[in-house]
C-alpha atoms as a PDB file:
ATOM      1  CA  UNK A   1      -2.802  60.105  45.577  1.00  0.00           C
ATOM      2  CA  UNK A   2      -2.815  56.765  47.389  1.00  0.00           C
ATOM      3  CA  UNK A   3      -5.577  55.350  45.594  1.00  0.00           C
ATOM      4  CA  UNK A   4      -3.190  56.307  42.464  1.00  0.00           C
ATOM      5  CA  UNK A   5      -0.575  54.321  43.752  1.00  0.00           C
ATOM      6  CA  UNK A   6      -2.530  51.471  45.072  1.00  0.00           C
ATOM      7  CA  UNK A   7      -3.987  51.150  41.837  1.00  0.00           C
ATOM      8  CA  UNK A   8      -1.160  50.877  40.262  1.00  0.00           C
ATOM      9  CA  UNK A   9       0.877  49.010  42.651  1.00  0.00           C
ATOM     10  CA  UNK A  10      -1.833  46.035  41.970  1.00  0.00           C
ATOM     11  CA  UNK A  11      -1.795  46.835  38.308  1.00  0.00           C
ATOM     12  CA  UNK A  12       1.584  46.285  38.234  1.00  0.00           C
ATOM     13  CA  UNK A  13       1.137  42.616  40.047  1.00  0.00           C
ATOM     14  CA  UNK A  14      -1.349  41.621  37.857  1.00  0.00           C
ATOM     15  CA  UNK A  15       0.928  42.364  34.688  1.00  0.00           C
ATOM     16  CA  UNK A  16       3.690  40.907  36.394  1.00  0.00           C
ATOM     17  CA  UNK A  17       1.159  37.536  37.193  1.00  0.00           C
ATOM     18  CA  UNK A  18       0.182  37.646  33.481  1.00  0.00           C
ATOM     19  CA  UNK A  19       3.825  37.606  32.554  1.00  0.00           C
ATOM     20  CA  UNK A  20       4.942  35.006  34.800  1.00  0.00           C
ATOM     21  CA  UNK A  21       1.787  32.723  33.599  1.00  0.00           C
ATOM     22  CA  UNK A  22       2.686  33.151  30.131  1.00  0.00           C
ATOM     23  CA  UNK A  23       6.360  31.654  30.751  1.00  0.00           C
ATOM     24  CA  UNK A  24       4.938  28.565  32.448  1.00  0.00           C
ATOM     25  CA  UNK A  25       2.650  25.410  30.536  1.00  0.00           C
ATOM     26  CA  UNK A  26       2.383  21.709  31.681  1.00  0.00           C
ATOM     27  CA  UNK A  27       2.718  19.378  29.124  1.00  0.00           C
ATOM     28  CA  UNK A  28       0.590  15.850  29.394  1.00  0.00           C
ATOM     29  CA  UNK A  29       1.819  12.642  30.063  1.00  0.00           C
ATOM     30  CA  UNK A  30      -0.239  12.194  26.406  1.00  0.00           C
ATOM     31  CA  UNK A  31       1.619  14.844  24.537  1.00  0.00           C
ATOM     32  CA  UNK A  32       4.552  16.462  23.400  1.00  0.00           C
ATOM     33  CA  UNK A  33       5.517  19.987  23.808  1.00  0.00           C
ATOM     34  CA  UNK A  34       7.082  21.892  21.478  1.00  0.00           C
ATOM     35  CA  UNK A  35       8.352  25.004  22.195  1.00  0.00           C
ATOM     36  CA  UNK A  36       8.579  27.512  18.753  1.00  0.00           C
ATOM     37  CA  UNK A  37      11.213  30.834  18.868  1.00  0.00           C
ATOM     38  CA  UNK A  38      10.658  33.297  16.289  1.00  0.00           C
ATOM     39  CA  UNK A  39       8.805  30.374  14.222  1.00  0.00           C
ATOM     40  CA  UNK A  40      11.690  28.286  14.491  1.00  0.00           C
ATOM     41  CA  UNK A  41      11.702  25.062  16.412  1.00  0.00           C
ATOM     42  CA  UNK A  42      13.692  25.524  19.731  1.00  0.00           C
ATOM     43  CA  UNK A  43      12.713  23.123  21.893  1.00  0.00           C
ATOM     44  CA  UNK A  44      10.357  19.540  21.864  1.00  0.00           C
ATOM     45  CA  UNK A  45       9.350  18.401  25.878  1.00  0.00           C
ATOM     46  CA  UNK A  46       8.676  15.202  26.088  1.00  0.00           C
ATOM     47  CA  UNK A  47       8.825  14.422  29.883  1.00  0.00           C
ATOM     48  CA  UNK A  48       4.767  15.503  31.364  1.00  0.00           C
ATOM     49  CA  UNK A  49       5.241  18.212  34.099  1.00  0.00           C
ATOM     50  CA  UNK A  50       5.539  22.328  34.459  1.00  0.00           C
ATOM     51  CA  UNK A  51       8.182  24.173  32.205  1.00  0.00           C
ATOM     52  CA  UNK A  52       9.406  27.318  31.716  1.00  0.00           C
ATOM     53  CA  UNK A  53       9.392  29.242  28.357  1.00  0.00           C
ATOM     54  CA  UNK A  54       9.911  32.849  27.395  1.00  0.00           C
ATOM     55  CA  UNK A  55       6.822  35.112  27.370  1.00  0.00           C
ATOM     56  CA  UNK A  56       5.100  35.487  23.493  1.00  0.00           C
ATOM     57  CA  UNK A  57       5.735  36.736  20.889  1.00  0.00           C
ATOM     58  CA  UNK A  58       9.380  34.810  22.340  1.00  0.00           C
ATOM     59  CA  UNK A  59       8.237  32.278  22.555  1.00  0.00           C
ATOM     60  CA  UNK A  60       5.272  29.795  22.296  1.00  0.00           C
ATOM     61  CA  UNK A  61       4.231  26.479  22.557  1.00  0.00           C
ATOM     62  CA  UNK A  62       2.412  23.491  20.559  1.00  0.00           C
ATOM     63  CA  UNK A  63       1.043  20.703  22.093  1.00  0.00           C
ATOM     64  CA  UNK A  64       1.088  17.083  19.701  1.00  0.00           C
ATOM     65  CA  UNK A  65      -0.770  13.740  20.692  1.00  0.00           C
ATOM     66  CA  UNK A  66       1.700  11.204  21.110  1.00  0.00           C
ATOM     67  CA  UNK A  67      -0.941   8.628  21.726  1.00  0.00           C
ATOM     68  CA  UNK A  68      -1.829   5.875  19.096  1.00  0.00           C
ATOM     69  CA  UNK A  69      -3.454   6.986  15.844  1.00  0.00           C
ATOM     70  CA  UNK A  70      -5.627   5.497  13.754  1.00  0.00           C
ATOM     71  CA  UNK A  71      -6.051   5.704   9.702  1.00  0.00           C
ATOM     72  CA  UNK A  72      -9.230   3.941   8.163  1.00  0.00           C
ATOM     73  CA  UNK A  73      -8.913   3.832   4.336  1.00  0.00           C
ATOM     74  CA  UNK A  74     -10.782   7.514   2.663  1.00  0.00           C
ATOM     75  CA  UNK A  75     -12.427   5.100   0.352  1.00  0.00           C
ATOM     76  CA  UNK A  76     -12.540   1.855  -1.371  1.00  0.00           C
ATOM     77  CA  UNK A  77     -10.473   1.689  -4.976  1.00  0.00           C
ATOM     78  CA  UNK A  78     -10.121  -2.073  -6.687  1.00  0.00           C
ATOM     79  CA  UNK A  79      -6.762  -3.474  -6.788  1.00  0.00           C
ATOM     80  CA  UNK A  80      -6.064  -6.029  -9.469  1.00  0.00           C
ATOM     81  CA  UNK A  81      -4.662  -9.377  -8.367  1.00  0.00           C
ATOM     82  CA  UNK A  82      -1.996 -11.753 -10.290  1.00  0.00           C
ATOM     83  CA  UNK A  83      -5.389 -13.377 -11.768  1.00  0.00           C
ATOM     84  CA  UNK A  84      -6.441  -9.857 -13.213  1.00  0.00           C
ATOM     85  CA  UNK A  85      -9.476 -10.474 -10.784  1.00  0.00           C
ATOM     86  CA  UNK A  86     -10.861  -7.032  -8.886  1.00  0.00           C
ATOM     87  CA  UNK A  87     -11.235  -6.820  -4.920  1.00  0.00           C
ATOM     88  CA  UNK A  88     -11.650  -3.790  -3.056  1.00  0.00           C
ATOM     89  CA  UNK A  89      -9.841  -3.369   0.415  1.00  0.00           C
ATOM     90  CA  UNK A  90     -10.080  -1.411   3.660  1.00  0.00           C
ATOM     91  CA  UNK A  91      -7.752  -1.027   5.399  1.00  0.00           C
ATOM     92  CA  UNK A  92      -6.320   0.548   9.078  1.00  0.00           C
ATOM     93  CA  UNK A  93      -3.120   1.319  10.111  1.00  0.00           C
ATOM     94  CA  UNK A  94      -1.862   2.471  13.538  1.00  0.00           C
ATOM     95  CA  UNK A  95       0.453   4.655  13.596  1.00  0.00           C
ATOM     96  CA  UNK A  96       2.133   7.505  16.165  1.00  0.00           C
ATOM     97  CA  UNK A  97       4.271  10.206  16.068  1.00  0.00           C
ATOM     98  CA  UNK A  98       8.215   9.009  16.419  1.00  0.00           C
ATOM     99  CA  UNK A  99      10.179  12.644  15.644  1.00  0.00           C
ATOM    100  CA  UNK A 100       7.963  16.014  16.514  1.00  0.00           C
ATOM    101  CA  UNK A 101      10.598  17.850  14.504  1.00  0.00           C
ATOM    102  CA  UNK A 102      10.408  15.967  11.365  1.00  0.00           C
ATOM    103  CA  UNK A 103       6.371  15.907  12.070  1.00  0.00           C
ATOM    104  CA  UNK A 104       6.605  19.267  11.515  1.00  0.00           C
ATOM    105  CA  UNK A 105       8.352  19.796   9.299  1.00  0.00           C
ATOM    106  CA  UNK A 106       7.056  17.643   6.797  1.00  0.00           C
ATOM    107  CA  UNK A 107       3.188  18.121   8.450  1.00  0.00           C
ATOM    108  CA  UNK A 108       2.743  20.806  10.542  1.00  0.00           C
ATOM    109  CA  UNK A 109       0.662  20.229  13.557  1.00  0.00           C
ATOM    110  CA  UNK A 110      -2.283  19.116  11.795  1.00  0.00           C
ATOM    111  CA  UNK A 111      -2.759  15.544  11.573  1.00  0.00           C
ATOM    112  CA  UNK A 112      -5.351  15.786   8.937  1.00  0.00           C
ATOM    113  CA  UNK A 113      -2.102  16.750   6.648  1.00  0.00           C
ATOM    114  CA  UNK A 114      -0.383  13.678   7.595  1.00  0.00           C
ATOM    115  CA  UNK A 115      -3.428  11.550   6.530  1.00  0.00           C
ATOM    116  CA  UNK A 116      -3.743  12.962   3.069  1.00  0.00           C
ATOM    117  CA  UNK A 117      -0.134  12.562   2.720  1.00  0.00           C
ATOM    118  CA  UNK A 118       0.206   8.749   4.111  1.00  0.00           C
ATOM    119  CA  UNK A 119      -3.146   7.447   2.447  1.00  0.00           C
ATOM    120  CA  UNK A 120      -1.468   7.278  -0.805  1.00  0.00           C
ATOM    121  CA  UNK A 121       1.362   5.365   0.195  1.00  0.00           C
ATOM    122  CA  UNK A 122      -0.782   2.687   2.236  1.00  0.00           C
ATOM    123  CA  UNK A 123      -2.778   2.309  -1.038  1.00  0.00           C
ATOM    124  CA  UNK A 124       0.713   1.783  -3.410  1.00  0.00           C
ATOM    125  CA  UNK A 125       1.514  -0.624  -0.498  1.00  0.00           C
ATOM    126  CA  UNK A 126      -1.361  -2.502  -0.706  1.00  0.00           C
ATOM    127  CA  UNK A 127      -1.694  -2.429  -4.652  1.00  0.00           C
ATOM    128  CA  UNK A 128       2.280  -4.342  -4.757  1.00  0.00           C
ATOM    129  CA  UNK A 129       1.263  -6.946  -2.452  1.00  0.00           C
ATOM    130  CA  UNK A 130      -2.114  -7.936  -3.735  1.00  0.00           C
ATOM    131  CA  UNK A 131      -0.744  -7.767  -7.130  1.00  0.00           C
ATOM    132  CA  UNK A 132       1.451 -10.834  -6.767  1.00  0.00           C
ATOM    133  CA  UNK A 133      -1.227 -13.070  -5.060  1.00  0.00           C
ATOM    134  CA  UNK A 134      -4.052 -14.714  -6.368  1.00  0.00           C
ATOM    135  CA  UNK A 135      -7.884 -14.286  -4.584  1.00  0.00           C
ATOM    136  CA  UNK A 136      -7.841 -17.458  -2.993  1.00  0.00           C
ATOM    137  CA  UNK A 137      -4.284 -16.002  -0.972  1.00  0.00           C
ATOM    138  CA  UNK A 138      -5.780 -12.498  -0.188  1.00  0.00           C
ATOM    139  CA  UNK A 139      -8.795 -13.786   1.198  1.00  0.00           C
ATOM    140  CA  UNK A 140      -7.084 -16.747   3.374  1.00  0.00           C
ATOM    141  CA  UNK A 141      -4.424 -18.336   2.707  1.00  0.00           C
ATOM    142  CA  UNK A 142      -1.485 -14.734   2.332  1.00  0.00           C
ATOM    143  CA  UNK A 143      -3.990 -12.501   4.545  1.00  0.00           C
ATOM    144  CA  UNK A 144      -1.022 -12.009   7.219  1.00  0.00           C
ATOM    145  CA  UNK A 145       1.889 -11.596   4.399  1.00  0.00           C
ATOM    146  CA  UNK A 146       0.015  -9.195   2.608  1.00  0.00           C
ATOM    147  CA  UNK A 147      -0.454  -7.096   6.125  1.00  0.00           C
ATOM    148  CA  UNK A 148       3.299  -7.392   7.121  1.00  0.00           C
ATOM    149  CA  UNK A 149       4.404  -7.025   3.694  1.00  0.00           C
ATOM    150  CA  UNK A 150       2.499  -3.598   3.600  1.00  0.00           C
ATOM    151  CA  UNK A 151       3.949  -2.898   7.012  1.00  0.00           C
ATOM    152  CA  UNK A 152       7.679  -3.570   5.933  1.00  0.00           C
ATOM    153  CA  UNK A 153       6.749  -0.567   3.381  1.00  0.00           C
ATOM    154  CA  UNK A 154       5.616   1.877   5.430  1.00  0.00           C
ATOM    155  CA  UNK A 155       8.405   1.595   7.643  1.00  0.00           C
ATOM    156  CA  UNK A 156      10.875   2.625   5.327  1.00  0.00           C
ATOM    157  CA  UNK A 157       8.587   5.528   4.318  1.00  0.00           C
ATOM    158  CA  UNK A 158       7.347   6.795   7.785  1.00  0.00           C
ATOM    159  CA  UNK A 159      10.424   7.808   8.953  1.00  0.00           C
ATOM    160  CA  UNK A 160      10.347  10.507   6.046  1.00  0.00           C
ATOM    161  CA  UNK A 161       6.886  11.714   7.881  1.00  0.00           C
ATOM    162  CA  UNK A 162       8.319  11.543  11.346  1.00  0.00           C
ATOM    163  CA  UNK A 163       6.364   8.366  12.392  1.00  0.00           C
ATOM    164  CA  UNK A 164       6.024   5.402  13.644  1.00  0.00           C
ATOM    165  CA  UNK A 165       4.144   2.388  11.981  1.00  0.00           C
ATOM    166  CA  UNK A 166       2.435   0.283  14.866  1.00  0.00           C
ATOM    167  CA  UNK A 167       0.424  -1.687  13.159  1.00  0.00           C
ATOM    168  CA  UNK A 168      -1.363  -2.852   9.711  1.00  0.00           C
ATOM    169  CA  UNK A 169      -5.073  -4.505   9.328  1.00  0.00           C
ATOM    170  CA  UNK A 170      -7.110  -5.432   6.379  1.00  0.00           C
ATOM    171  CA  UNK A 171     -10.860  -5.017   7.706  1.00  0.00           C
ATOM    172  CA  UNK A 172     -12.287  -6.294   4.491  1.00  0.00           C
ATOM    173  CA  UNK A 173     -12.062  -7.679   1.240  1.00  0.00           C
ATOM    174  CA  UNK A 174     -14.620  -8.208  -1.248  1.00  0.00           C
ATOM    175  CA  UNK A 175     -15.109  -8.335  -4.886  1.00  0.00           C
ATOM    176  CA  UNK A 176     -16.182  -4.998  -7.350  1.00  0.00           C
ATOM    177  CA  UNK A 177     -19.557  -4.793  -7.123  1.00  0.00           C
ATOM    178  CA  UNK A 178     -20.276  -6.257 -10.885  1.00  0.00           C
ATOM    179  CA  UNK A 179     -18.220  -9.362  -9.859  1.00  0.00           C
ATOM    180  CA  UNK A 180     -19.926  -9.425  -6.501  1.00  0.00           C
ATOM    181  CA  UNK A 181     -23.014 -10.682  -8.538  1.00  0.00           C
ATOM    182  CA  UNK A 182     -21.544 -12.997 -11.016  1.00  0.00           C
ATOM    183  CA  UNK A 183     -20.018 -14.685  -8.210  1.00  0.00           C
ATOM    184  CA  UNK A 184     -23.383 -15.032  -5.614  1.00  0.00           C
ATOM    185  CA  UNK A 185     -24.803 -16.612  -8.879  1.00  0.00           C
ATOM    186  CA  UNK A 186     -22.010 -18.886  -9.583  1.00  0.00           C
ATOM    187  CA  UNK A 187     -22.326 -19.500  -5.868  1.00  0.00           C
ATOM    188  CA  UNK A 188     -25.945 -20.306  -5.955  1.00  0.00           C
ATOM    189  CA  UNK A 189     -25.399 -22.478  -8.993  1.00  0.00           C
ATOM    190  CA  UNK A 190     -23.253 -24.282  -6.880  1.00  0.00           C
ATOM    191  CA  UNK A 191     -25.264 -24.956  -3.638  1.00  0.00           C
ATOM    192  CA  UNK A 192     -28.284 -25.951  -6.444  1.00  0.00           C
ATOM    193  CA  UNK A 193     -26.114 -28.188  -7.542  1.00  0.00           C
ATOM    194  CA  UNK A 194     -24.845 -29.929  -4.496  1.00  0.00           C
ATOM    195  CA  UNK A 195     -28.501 -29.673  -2.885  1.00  0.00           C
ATOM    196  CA  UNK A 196     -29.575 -31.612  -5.977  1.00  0.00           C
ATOM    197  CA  UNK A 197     -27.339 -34.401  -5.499  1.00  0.00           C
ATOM    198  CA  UNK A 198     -27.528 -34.880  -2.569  1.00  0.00           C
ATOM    199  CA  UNK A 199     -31.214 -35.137  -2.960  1.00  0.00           C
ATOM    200  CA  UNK A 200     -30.519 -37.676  -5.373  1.00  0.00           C
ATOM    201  CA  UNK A 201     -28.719 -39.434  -3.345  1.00  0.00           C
ATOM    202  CA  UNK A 202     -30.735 -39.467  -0.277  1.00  0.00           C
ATOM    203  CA  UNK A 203     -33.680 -40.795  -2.653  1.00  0.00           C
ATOM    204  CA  UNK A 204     -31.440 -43.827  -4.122  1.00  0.00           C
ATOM    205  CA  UNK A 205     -30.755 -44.555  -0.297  1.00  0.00           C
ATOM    206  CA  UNK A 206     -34.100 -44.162   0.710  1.00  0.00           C
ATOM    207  CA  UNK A 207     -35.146 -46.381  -2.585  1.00  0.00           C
ATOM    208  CA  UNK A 208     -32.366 -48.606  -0.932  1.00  0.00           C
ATOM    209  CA  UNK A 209     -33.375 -48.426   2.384  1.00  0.00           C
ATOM    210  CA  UNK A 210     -37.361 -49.359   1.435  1.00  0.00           C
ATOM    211  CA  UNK A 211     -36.438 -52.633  -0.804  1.00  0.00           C
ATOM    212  CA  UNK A 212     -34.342 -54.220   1.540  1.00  0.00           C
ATOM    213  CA  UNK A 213     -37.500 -53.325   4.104  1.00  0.00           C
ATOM    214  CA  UNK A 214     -39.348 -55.345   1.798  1.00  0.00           C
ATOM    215  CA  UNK A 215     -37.203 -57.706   1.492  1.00  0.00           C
ATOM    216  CA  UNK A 216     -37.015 -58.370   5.370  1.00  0.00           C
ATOM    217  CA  UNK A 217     -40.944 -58.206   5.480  1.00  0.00           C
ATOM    218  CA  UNK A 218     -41.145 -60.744   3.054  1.00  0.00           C
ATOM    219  CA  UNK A 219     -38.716 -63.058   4.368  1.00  0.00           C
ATOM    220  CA  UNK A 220     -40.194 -62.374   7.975  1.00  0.00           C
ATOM    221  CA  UNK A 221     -43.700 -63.320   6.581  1.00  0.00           C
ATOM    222  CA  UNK A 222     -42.888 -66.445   4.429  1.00  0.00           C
ATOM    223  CA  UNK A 223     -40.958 -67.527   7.696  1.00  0.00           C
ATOM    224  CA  UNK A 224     -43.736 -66.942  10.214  1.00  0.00           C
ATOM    225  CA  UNK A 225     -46.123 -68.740   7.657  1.00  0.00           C
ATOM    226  CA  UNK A 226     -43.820 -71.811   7.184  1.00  0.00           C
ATOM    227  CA  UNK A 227     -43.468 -71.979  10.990  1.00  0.00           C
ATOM    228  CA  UNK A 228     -47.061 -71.595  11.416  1.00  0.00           C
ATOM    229  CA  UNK A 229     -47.733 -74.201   8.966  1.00  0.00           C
ATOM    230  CA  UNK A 230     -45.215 -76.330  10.230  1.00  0.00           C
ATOM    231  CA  UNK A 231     -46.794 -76.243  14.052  1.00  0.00           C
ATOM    232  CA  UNK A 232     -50.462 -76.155  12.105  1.00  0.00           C
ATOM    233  CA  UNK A 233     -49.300 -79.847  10.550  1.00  0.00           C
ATOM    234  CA  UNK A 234     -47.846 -80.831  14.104  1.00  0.00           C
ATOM    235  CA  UNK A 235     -50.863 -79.956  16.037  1.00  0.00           C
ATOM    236  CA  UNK A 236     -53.371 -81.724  13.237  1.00  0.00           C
ATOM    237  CA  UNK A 237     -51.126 -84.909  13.362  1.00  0.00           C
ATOM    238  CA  UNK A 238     -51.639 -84.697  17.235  1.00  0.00           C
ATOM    239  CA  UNK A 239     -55.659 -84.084  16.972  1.00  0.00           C
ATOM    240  CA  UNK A 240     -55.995 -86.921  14.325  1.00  0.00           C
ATOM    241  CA  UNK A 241     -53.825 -89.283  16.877  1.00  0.00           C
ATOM    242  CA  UNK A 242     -56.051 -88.454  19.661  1.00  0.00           C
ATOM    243  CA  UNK A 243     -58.796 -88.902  17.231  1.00  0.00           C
ATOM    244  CA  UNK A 244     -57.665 -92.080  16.019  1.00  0.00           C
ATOM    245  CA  UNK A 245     -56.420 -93.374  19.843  1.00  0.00           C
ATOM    246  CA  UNK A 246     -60.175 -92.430  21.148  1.00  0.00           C
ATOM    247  CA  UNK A 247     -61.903 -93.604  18.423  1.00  0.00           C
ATOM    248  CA  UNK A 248     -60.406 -96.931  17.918  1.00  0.00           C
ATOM    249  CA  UNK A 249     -61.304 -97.427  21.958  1.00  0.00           C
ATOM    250  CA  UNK A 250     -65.180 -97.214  21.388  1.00  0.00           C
ATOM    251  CA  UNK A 251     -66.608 -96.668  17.766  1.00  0.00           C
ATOM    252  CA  UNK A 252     -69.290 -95.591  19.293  1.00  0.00           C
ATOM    253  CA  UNK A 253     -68.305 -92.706  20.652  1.00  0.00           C
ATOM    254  CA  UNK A 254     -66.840 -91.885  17.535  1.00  0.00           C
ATOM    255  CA  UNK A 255     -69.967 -92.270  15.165  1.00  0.00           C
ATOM    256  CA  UNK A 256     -71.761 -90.089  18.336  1.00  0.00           C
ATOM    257  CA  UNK A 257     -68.508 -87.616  18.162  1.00  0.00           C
ATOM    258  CA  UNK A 258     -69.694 -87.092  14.249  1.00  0.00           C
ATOM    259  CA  UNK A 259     -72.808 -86.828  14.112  1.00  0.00           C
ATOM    260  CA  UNK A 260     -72.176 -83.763  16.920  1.00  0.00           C
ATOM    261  CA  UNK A 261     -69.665 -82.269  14.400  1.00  0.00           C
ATOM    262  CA  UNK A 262     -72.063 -82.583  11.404  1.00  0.00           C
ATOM    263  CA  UNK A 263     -75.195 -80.842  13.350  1.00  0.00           C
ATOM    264  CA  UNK A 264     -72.829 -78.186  14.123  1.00  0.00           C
ATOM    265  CA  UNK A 265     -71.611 -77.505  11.057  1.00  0.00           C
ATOM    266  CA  UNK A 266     -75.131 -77.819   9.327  1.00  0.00           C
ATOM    267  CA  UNK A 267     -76.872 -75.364  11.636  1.00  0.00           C
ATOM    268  CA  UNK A 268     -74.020 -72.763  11.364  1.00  0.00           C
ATOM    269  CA  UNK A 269     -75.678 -70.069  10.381  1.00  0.00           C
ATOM    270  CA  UNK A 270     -79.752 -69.071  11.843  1.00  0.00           C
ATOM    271  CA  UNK A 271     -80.983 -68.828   7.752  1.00  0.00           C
ATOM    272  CA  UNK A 272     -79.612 -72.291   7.391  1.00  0.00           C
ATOM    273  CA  UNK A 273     -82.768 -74.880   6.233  1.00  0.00           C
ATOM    274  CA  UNK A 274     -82.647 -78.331   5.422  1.00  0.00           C
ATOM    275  CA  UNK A 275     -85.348 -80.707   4.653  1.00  0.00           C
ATOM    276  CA  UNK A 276     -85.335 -83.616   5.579  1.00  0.00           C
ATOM    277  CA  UNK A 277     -88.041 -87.259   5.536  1.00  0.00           C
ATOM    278  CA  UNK A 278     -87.868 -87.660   9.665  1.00  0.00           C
ATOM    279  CA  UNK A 279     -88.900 -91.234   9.174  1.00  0.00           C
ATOM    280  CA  UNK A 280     -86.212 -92.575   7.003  1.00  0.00           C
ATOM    281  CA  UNK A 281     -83.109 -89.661   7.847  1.00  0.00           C
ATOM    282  CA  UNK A 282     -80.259 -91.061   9.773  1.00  0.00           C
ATOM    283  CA  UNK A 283     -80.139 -87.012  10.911  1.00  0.00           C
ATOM    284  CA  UNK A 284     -83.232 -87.353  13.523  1.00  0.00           C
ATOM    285  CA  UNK A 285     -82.647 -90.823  15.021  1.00  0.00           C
ATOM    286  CA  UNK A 286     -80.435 -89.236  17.903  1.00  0.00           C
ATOM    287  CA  UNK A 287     -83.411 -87.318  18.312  1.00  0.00           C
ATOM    288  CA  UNK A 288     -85.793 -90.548  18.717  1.00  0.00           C
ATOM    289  CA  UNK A 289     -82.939 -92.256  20.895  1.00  0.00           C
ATOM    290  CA  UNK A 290     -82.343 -95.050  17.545  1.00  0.00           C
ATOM    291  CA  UNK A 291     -78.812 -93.556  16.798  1.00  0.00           C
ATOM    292  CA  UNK A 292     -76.038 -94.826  18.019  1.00  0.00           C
ATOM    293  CA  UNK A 293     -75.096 -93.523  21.452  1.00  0.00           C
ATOM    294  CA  UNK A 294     -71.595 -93.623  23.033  1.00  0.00           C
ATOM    295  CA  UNK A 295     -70.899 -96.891  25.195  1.00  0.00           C
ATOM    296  CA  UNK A 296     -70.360 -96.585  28.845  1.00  0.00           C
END
């Protein structure tokens, strides 16, 4: 009989544990709580801690991330621009949740929902802006009107969804994939073209460069050779002064002096032969001591 009670004294506690536990549930610093009554919204926590609810099927609780979110582009559609030229986009936008009633009531508590419901309007948004801009704007010069211009828009609509726009990003542009090609060859064209001139002109400047080379050389070379000549002429005039100067002081020495110059210049060369009458030849009388010899 005491075991009885025991057993149920402890049975008791542990339903009355169960029932307290199910009245209590800490909500994150990261999340919202919102606390449902009958299916009916009755309550949305935001402040983190431990709160007190009635026990199910009372009441119960949802939990909603009330971080930052982030929505990549589902896929990649080509938008027309004002010069009927296609690009494709992706896109990201931040976004976070602003109203957990209207959330859920337009969303549930499935983000997924929200996604396929905003991916739409980002698309619209970003089909009016790139409309009324040409290439050349999208990909440069209007990048960061085209981004707040989609922003603007999704303002006005995300307060419909119960968010919060945070921010708007174009990660890409590019052209459709046909136009893609056309313009890589119109590109390549290009650069051919440019390469090719500019190969032209580096060969007119190098055509440049090597005739006024030649000029130079020339000029150098007919100016060395009309100084050399010039100092050539000097030096001669000097030698034929000397000449003259030593000669005219013994004549002599001088007819000697020749002779010496015309042996040397007839036995040049070891095949050299000459014949010669040694009795009469002027050649061999320096050899007999009968030529003239230089006075002392």
């Amino acid at each position: 009989m005491n075991m009885n009670r025991i057993g149920l004294v402890v049975a008791s506690i542990l339903i009355v544990l169960m029932l307290v536990a199910s009245t209590l549930f800490v909500v994150d610093q990261r999340q919202f709580g919102v606390v449902y009554a009958l299916g009916e919204i009755k309550e949305v926590i935001t402040d983190p801690g431990l709160h007190v609810k009635l026990p199910p099927p009372f009441q119960n609780v949802v939990f909603l991330d009330n971080r930052i979110q982030t929505l990549d582009s589902p896929e990649s559609r080509p938008i027309f621009t004002a010069e009927k030229k296609s690009l494709v986009i992706d896109w990201l936008v931040k976004w976070r949740i602003a109203e957990p009633r209207q959330f859920i009531r337009n969303n549930g508590t499935d983000f997924r929902t929200l996604e396929n419901r905003l991916s739409p309007v980002v698309q619209a948004a970003f089909n009016e802006e790139i409309t009324k801009r040409s290439v050349g704007g999208v990909l440069a010069t209007d990048r960061e009107k085209v981004m707040k211009g989609v922003m603007q828009r999704l303002n006005e609509e995300a307060k419909s969804f119960g968010i919060d726009i945070v921010d708007v990003r174009i990660k890409r542009v590019d052209f459709v994939a046909d136009i893609t090609d056309s313009v890589y060859r119109r590109m390549e064209s290009e650069r051919k073209r440019v390469a090719n001139e500019l190969r032209s002109q580096g060969n007119a400047e190098g055509e440049k460069i090597r005739a006024d080379a030649d000029r130079q050389r020339e000029v150098t070379v007919a100016n060395a050779y009309r100084d050399a000549q010039k100092i050539k002429g000097q030096g001669d005039a000097e030698a034929a002064r000397v000449y003259a100067e030593a000669f005219g002081r013994d004549p002599g020495f001088a007819q000697f002096y020749r002779s010496l110059e015309a042996y040397k210049a007839s036995f040049a060369s070891k095949n050299d032969v000459m014949v010669l009458d040694p009795s009469g030849s002027e050649f061999f009388k320096v050899f007999r001591g009968q030529g003239a010899a230089p006075k002392k």
